[in-house]
Protein backbone atom coordinates (compact mmCIF):
# COMPACT_ATOMS: atom_id res chain seq x y z
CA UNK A 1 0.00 0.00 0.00
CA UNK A 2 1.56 3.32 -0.98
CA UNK A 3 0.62 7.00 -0.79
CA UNK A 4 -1.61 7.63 -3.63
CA UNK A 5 -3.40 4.63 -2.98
CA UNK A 6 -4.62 5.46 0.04
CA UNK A 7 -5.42 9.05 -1.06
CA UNK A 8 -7.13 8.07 -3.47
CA UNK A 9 -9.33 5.29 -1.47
CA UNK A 10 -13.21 5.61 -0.40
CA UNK A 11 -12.58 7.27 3.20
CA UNK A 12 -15.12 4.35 4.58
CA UNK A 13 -13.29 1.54 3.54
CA UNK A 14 -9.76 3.50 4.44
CA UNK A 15 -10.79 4.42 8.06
CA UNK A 16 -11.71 0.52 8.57
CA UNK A 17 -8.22 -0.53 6.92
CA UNK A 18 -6.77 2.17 8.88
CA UNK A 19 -8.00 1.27 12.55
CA UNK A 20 -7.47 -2.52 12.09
CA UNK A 21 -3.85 -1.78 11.05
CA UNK A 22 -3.74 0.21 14.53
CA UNK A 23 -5.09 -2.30 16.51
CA UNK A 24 -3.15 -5.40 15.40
CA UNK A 25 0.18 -4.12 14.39
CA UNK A 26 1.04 -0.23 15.40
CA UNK A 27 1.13 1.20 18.26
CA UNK A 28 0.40 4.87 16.93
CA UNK A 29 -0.87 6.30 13.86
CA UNK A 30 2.82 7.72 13.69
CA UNK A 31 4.26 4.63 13.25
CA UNK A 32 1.82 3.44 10.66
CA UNK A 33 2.66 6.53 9.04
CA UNK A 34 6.11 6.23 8.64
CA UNK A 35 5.94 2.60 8.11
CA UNK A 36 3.82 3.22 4.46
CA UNK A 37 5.17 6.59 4.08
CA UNK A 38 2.77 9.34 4.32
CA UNK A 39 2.12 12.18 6.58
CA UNK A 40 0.24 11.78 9.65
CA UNK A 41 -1.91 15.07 8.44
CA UNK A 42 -2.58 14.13 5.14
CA UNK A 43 -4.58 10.93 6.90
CA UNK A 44 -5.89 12.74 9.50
CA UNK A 45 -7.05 15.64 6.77
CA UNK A 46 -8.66 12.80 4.29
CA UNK A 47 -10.40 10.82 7.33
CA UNK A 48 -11.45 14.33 9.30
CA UNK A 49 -13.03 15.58 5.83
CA UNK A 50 -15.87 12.84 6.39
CA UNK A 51 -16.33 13.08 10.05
CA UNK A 52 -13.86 10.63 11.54
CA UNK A 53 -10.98 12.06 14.05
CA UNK A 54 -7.93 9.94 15.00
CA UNK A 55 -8.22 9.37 18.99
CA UNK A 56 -4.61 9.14 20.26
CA UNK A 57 -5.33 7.39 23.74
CA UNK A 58 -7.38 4.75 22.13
CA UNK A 59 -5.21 4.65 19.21
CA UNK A 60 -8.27 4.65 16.24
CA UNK A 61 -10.01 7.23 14.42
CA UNK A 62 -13.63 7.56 15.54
């Protein structure tokens, strides 16, 4: 999975991708971040543009 593929996903599907990946194999959306190489923001922008917000204690957006 690279950059412009998750850009370019439905935000729906992405935010479910997104929060599994959290739960089973990152322990912050930093390190998922780095780990497929985009910015933290540019998530955080796509998923906050359709209501969800990235909830750093719980470590999901919601």
């Amino acid at each position: 999975m690279d950059r412009e593929s998750i850009l370019s996903m439905d935000p729906n599907i992405l935010v479910s991708m997104v929060n599994m990946k959290l739960r089973d194999l990152y322990s912050s959306l930093e390190a998922f971040c780095e780990d497929i190489g985009i910015e933290s923001k540019e998530l955080e922008d796509k998923l906050s543009a359709v209501g969800y917000n990235y909830e750093k204690k719980q470590n999901q957006f919601k």
